[in-house]
C-alpha atoms as a PDB file:
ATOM      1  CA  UNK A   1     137.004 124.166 105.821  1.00  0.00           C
ATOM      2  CA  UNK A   2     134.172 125.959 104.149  1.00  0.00           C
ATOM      3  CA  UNK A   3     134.976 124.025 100.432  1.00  0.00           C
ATOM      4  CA  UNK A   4     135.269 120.953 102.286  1.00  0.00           C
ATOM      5  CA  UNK A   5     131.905 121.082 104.314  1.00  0.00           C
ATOM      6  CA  UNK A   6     130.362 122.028 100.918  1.00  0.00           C
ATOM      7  CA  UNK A   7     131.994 119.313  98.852  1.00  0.00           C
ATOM      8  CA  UNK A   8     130.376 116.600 101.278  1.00  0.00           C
ATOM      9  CA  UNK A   9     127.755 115.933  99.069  1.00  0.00           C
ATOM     10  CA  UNK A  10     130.052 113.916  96.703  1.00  0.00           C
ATOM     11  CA  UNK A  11     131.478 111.802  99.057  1.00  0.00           C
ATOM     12  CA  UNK A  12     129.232 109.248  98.824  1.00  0.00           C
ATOM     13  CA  UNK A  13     129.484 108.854  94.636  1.00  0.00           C
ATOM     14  CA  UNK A  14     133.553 109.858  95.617  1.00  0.00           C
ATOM     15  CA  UNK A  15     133.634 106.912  98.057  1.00  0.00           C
ATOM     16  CA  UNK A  16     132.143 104.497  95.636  1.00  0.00           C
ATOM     17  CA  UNK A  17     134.405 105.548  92.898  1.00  0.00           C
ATOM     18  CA  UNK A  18     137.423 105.567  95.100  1.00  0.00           C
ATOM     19  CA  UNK A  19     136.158 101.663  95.967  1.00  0.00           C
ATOM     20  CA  UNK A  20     136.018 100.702  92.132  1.00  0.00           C
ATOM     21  CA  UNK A  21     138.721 101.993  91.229  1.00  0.00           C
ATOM     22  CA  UNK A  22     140.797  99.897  93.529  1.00  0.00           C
ATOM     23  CA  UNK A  23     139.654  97.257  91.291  1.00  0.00           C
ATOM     24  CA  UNK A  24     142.792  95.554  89.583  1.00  0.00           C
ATOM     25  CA  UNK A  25     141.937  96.153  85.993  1.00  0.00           C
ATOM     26  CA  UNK A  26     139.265  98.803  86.003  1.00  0.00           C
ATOM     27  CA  UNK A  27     138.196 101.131  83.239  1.00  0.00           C
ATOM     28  CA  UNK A  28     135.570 103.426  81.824  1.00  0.00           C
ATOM     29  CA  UNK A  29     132.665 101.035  80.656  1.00  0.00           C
ATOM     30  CA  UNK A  30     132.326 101.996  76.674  1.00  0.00           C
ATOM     31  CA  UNK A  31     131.310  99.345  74.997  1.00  0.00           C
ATOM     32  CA  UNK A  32     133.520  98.974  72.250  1.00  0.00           C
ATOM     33  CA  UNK A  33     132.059  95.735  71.386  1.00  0.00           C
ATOM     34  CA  UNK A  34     128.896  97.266  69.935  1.00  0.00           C
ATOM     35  CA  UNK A  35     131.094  99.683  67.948  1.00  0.00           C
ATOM     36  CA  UNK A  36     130.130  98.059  64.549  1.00  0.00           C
ATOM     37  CA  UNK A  37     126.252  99.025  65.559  1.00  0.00           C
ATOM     38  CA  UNK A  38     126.712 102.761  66.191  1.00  0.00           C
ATOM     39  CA  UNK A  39     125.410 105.447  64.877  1.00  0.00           C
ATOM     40  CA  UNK A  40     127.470 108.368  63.668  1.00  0.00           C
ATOM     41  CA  UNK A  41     125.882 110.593  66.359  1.00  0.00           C
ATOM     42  CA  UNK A  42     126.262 107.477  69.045  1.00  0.00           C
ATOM     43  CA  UNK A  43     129.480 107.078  68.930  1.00  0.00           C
ATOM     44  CA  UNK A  44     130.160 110.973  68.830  1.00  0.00           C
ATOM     45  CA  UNK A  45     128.240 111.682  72.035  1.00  0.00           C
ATOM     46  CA  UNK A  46     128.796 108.630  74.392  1.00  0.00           C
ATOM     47  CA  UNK A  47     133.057 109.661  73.750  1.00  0.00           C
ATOM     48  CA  UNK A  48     132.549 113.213  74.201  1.00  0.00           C
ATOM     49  CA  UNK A  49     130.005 112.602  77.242  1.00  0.00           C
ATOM     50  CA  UNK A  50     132.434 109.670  79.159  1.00  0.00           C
ATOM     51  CA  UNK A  51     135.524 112.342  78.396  1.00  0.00           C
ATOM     52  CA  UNK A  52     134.112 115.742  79.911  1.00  0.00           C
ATOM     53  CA  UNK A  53     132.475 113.717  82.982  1.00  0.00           C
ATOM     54  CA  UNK A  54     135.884 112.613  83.419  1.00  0.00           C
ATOM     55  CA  UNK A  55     137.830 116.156  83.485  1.00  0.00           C
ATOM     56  CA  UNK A  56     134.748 117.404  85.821  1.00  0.00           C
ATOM     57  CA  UNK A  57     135.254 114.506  88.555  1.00  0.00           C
ATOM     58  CA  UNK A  58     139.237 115.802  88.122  1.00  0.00           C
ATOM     59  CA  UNK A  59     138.170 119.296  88.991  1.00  0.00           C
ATOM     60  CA  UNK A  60     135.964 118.092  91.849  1.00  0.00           C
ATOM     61  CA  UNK A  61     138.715 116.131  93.347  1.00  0.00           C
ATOM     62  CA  UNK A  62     141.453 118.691  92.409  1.00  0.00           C
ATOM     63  CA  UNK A  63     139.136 121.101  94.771  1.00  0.00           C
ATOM     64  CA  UNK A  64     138.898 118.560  97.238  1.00  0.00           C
ATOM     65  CA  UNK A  65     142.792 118.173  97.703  1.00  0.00           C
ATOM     66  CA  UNK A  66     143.543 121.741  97.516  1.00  0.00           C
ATOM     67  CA  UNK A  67     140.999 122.155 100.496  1.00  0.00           C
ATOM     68  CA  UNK A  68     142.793 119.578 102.280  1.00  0.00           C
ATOM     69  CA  UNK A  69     146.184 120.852 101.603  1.00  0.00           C
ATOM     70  CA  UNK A  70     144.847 124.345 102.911  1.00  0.00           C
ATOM     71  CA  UNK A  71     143.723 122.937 105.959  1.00  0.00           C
ATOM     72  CA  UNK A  72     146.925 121.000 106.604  1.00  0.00           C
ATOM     73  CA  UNK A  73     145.884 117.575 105.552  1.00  0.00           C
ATOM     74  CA  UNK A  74     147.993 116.189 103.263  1.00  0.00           C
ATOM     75  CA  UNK A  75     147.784 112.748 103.707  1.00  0.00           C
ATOM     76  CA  UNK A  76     143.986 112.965 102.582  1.00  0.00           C
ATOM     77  CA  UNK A  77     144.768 115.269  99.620  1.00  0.00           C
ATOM     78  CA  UNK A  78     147.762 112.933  98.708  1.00  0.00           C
ATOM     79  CA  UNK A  79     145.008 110.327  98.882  1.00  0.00           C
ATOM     80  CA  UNK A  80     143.198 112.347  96.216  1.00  0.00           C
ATOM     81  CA  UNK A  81     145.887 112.604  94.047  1.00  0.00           C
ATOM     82  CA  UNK A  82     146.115 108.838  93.870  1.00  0.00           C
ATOM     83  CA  UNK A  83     142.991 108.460  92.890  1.00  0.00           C
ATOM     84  CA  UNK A  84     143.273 110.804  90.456  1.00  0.00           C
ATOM     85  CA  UNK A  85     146.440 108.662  88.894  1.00  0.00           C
ATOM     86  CA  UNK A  86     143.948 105.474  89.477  1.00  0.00           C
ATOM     87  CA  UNK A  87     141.556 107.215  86.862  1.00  0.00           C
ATOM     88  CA  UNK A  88     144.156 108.280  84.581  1.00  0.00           C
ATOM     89  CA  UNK A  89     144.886 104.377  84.737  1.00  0.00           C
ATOM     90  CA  UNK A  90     141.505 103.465  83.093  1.00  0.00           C
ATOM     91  CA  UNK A  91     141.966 106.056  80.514  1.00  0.00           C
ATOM     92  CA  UNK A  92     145.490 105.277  79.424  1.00  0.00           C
ATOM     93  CA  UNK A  93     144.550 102.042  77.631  1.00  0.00           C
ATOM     94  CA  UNK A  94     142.196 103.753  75.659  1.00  0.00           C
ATOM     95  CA  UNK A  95     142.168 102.761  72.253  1.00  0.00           C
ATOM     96  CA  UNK A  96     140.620 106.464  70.837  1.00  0.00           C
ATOM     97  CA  UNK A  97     143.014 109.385  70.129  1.00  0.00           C
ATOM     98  CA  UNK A  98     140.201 111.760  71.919  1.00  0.00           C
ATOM     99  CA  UNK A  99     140.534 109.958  75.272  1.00  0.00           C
ATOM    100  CA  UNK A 100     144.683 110.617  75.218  1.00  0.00           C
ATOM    101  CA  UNK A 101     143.469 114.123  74.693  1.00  0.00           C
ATOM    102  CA  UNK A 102     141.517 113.924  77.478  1.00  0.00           C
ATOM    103  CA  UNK A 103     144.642 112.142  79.455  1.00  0.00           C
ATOM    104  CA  UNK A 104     146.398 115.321  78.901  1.00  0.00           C
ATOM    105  CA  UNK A 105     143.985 117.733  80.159  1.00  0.00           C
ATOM    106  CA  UNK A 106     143.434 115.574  82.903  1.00  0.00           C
ATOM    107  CA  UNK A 107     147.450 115.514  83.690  1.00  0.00           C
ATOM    108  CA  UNK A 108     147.623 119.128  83.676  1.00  0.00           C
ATOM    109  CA  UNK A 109     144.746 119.303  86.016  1.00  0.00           C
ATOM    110  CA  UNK A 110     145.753 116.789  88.313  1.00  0.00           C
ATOM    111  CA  UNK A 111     149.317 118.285  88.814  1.00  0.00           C
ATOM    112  CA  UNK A 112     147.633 121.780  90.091  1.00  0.00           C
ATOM    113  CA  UNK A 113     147.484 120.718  93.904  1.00  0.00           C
ATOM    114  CA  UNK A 114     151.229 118.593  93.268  1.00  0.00           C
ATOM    115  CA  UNK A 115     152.550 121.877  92.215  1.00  0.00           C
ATOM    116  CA  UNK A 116     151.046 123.687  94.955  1.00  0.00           C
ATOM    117  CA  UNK A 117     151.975 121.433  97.373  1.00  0.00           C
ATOM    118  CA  UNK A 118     155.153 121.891  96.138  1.00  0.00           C
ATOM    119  CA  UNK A 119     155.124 125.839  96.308  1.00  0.00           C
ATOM    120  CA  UNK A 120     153.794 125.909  99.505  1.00  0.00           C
ATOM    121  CA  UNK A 121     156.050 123.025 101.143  1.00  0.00           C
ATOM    122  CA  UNK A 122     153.361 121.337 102.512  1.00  0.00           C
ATOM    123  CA  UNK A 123     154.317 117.654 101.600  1.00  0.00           C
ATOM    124  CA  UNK A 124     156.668 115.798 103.616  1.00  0.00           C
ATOM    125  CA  UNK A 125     159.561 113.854 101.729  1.00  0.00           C
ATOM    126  CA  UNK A 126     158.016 110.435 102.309  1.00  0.00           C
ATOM    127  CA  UNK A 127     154.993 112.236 100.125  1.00  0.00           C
ATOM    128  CA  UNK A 128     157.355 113.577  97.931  1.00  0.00           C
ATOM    129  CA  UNK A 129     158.938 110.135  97.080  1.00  0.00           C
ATOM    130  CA  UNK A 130     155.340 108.975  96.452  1.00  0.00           C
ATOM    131  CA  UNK A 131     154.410 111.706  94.279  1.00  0.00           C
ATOM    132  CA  UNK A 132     158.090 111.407  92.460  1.00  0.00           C
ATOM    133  CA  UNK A 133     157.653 107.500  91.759  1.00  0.00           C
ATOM    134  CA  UNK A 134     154.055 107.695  90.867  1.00  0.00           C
ATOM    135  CA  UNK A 135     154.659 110.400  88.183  1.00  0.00           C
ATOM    136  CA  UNK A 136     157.441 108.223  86.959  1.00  0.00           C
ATOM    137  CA  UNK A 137     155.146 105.661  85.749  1.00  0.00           C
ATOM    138  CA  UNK A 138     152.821 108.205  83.545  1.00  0.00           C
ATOM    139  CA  UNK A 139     153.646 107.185  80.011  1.00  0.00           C
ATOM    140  CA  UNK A 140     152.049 109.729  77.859  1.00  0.00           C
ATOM    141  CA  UNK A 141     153.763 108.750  74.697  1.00  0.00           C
ATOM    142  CA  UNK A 142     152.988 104.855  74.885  1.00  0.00           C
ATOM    143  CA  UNK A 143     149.513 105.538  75.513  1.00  0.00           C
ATOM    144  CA  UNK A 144     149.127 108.273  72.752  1.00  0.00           C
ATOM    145  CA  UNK A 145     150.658 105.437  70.365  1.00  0.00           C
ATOM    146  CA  UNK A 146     147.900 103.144  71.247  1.00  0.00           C
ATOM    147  CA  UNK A 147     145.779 105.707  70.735  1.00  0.00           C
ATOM    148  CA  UNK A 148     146.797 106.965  67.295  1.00  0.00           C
ATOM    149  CA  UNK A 149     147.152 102.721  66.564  1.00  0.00           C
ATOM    150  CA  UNK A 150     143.460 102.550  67.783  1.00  0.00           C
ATOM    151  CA  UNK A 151     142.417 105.365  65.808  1.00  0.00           C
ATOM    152  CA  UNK A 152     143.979 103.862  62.217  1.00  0.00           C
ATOM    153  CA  UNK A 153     142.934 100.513  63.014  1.00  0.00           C
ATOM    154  CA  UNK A 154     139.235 102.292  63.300  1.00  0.00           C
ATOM    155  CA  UNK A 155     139.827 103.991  59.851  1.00  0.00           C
ATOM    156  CA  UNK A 156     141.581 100.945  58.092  1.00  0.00           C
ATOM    157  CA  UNK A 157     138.220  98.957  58.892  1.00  0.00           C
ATOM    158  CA  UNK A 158     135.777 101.740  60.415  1.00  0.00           C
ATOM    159  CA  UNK A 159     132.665 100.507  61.510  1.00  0.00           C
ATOM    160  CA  UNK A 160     129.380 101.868  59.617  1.00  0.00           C
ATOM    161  CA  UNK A 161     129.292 105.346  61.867  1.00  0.00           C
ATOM    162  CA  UNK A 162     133.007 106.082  60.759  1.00  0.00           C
ATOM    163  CA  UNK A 163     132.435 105.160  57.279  1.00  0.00           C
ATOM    164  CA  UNK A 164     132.682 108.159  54.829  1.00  0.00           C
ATOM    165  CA  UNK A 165     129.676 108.961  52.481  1.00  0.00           C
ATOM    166  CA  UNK A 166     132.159 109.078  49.357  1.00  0.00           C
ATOM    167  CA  UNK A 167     135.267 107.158  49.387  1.00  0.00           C
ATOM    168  CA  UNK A 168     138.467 108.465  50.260  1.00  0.00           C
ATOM    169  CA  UNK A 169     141.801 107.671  50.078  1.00  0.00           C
ATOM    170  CA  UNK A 170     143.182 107.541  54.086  1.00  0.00           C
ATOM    171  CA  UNK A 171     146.973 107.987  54.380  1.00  0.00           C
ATOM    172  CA  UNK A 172     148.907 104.951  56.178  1.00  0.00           C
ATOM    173  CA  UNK A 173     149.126 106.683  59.830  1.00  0.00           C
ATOM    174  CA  UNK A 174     152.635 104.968  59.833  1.00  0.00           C
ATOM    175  CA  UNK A 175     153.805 106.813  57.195  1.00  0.00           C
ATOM    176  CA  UNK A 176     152.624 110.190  57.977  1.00  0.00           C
ATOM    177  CA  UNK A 177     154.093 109.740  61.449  1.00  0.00           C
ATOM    178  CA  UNK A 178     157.335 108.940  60.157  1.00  0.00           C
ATOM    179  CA  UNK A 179     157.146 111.984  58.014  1.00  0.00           C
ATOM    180  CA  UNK A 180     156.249 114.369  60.452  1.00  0.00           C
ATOM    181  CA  UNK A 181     158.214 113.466  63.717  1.00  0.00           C
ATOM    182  CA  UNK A 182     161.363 114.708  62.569  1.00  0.00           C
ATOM    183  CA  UNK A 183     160.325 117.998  61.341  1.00  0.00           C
ATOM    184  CA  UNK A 184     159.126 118.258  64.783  1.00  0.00           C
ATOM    185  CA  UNK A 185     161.900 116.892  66.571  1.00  0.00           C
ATOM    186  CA  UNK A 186     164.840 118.317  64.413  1.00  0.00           C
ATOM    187  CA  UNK A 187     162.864 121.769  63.223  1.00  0.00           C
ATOM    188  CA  UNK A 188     165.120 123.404  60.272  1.00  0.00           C
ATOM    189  CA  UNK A 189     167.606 125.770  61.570  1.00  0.00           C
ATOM    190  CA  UNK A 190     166.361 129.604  60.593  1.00  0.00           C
ATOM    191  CA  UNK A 191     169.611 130.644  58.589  1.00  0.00           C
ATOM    192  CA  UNK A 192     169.797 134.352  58.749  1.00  0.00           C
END
């Protein structure tokens, strides 16, 4: 009760968030359109600063639902939850590598009250059939191809802050894909 008294400070920017993000296609406002104008420093800071505010509203609302859980409301910290996986909505259609990065930090952290939930039996089944088909539609690997697709469409074209002061010769990310998965799939057997 303590955390949760304390943590009423963000519910007004939490209650405004939670309102946008019911928004049917919502998403973090980078504007990708003035990519081309960028600096090198630009673009390197407004990624970097959008990413880590996102993993600290995570841990804010990760808090939040763990107090709730601990004070036997689950409905509100399965509420929290969902708005986590609304977030991780307007990240997954990121077009930069860095931000499916981010998606899987922010994954990990938003399965910490799930699993303690979990541990702790505190959701009921109709949560856990919430929880079960919600997690079904996370798609890591479609969202880190449209990431990595994003990221060699940037370097087959890159915009002026991308551009490298000498030229270099960039691999086709196809290719070097398709040459890596299936050491990584099929590692060699050790023969001993």
């Amino acid at each position: 009760a303590i955390i949760l008294d304390n943590l009423k400070v963000c519910e007004p920017i939490l209650t405004e968030l939670r309102a946008a993000s019911l928004r049917r296609y919502c998403r973090f406002n980078l504007p990708y359109g003035g990519l081309a104008s960028w600096t090198e420093t630009q673009a390197d800071d407004l990624t970097l600063e959008h990413l880590s505010e996102v993993k600290g509203l995570y841990r804010v609302l990760v808090l939040h639902a763990e107090a709730e859980m601990v004070a036997d409301q689950t409905d509100e910290a399965l509420a929290d939850v969902n708005f986590m996986f609304r977030l991780d909505d307007g990240l997954k259609d990121e077009p930069l590598f860095i931000s499916q990065l981010v998606r899987y930090a922010t994954i990990q952290i938003l399965l910490q009250p799930v699993a303690e939930g979990l541990a702790e039996r505190r959701w009921s089944d109709a949560q856990l059939r919430s929880l079960q088909e919600r997690l079904g539609q996370t798609d890591l690997l479609a969202s880190t191809v449209r990431g990595l697709y994003g990221e060699r469409d940037i370097y087959k074209n890159p915009p002026p802050c991308f551009r490298p002061s000498q030229s270099a010769s960039i691999p086709d990310l196809e290719t070097g894909i398709a040459a890596l998965l299936p050491k990584y799939l099929f590692p060699p057997k050790n023969s001993q």
